[in-house]
Protein backbone atom coordinates (compact mmCIF):
# COMPACT_ATOMS: atom_id res chain seq x y z
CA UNK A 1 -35.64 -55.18 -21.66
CA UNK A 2 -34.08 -58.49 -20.78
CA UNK A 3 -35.28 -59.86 -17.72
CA UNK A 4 -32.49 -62.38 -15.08
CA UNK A 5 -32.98 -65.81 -14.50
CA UNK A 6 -33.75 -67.28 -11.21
CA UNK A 7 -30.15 -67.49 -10.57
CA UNK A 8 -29.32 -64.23 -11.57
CA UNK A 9 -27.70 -65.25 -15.05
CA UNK A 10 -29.07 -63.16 -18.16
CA UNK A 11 -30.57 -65.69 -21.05
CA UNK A 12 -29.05 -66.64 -23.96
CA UNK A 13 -31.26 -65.63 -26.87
CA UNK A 14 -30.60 -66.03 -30.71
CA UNK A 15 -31.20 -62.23 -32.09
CA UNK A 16 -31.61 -61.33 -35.38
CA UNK A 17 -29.21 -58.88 -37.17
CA UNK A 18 -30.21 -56.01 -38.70
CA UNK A 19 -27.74 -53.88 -40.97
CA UNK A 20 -27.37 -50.01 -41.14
CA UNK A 21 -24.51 -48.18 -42.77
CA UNK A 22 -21.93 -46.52 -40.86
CA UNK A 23 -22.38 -43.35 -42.16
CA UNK A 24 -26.17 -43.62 -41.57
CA UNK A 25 -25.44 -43.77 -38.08
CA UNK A 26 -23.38 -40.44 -37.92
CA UNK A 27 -25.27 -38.31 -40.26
CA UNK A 28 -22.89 -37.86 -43.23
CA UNK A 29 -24.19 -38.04 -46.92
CA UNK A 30 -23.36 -41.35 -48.25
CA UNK A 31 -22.35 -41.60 -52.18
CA UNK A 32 -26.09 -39.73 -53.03
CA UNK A 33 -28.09 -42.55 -51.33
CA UNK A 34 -28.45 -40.41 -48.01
CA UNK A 35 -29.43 -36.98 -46.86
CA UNK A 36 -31.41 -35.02 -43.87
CA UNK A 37 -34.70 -33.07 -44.02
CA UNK A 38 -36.59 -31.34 -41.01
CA UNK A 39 -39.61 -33.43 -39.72
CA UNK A 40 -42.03 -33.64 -36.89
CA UNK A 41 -43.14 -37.03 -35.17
CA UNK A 42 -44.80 -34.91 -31.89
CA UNK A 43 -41.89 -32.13 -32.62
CA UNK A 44 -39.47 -30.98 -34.73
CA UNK A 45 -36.79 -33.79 -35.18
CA UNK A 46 -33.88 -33.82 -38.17
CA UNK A 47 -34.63 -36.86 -40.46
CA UNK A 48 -31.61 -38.71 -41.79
CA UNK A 49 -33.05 -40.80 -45.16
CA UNK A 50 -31.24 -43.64 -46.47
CA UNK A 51 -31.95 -45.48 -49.26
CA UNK A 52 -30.30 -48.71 -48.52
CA UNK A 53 -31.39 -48.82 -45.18
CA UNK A 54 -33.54 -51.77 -44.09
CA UNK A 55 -35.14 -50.31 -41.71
CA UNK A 56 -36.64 -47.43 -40.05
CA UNK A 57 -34.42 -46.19 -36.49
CA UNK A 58 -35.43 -43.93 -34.20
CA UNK A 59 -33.36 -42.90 -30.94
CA UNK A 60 -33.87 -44.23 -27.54
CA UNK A 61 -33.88 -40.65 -26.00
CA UNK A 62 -36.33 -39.28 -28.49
CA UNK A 63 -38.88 -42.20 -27.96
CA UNK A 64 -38.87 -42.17 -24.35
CA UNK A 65 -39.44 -38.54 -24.52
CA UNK A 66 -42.04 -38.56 -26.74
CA UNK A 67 -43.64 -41.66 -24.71
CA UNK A 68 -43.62 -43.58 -27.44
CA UNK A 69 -45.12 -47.92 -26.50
CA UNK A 70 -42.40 -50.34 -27.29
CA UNK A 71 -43.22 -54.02 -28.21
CA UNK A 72 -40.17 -55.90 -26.77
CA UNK A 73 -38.69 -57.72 -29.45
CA UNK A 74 -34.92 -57.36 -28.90
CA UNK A 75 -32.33 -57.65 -31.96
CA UNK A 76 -29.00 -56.43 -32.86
CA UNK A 77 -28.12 -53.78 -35.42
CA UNK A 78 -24.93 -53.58 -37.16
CA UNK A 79 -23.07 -50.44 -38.35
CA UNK A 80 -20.85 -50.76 -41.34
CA UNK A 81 -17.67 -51.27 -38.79
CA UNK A 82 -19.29 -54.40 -37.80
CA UNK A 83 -20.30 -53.04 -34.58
CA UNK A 84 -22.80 -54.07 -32.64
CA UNK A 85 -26.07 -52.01 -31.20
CA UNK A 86 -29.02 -53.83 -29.15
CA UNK A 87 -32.07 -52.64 -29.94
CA UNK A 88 -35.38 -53.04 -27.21
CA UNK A 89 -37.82 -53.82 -30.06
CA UNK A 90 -40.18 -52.13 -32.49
CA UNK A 91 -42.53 -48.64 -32.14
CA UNK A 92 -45.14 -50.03 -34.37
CA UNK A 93 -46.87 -46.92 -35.67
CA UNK A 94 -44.61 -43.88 -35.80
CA UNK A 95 -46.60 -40.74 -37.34
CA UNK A 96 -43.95 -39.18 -39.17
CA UNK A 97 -44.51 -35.80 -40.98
CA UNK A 98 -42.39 -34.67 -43.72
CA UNK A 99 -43.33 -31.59 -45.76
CA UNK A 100 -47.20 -32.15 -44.93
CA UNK A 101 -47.00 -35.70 -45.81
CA UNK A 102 -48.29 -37.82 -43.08
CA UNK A 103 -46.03 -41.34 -43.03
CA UNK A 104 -47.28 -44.25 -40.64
CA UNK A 105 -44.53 -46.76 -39.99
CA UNK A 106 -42.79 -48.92 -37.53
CA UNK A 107 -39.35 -47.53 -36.28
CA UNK A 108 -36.39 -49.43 -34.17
C-alpha cells in the first residue's frame, strides 16, 4: 500500500522489476517448461509451475481470503508483453502442499 504525501501527491519510488512469462500469467503450457497440478495452501487451489519463473506469485484475492500477513515491499512484475503489474510485497512463509509434500516459501 502506498501511502500520499502531505500534499496529497503519491511518492516517487524506484521499484524493482520482476519478470514472469506471459503465458505463466494465463495458464497455458509453455514449450514443456510449464504445467498445473491441484494443491492446498489452507484449501484446494490449482498450481500453475513454471520453470523459468523467478519467483513464486500468488493472487491478491486468494491471499486476502486466506488472511495471509503481507510485508509491504512494493515492486513491479512484468508479463512477457512488457506489461506492467504492481505487486504490495512478499507473503514470507506460504505452506504449500503438493501431493503430501509440505513446501515453505515466500510468494508475491
Amino acid at each position: 500500500m502506498v501511502e500520499e504525501e502531505a500534499d496529497g501527491a503519491l511518492p516517487v519510488v524506484e521499484l524493482k522489476t520482476l519478470r514472469l512469462g506471459f503465458n505463466s500469467m494465463q495458464g497455458f503450457i509453455t514449450k514443456n517448461r510449464s504445467f498445473k497440478v491441484m494443491g492446498r495452501i489452507g484449501e484446494k487451489v490449482v498450481v500453475l509451475i513454471d520453470t523459468g519463473a523467478e519467483e513464486n506469485f500468488l493472487s491478491r484475492g486468494l491471499a486476502q481470503q486466506l488472511k495471509l500477513t503481507i510485508e509491504e515491499s512494493p515492486f513491479l512484475v512484468e508479463v512477457g508483453t512488457r506489461h506492467t503489474s504492481r505487486s504490495l510485497g512478499i507473503y514470507p512463509r506460504v505452506e504449500l502442499e503438493i501431493q503430501g509434500a509440505t513446501i515453505v516459501q515466500p510468494f508475491s
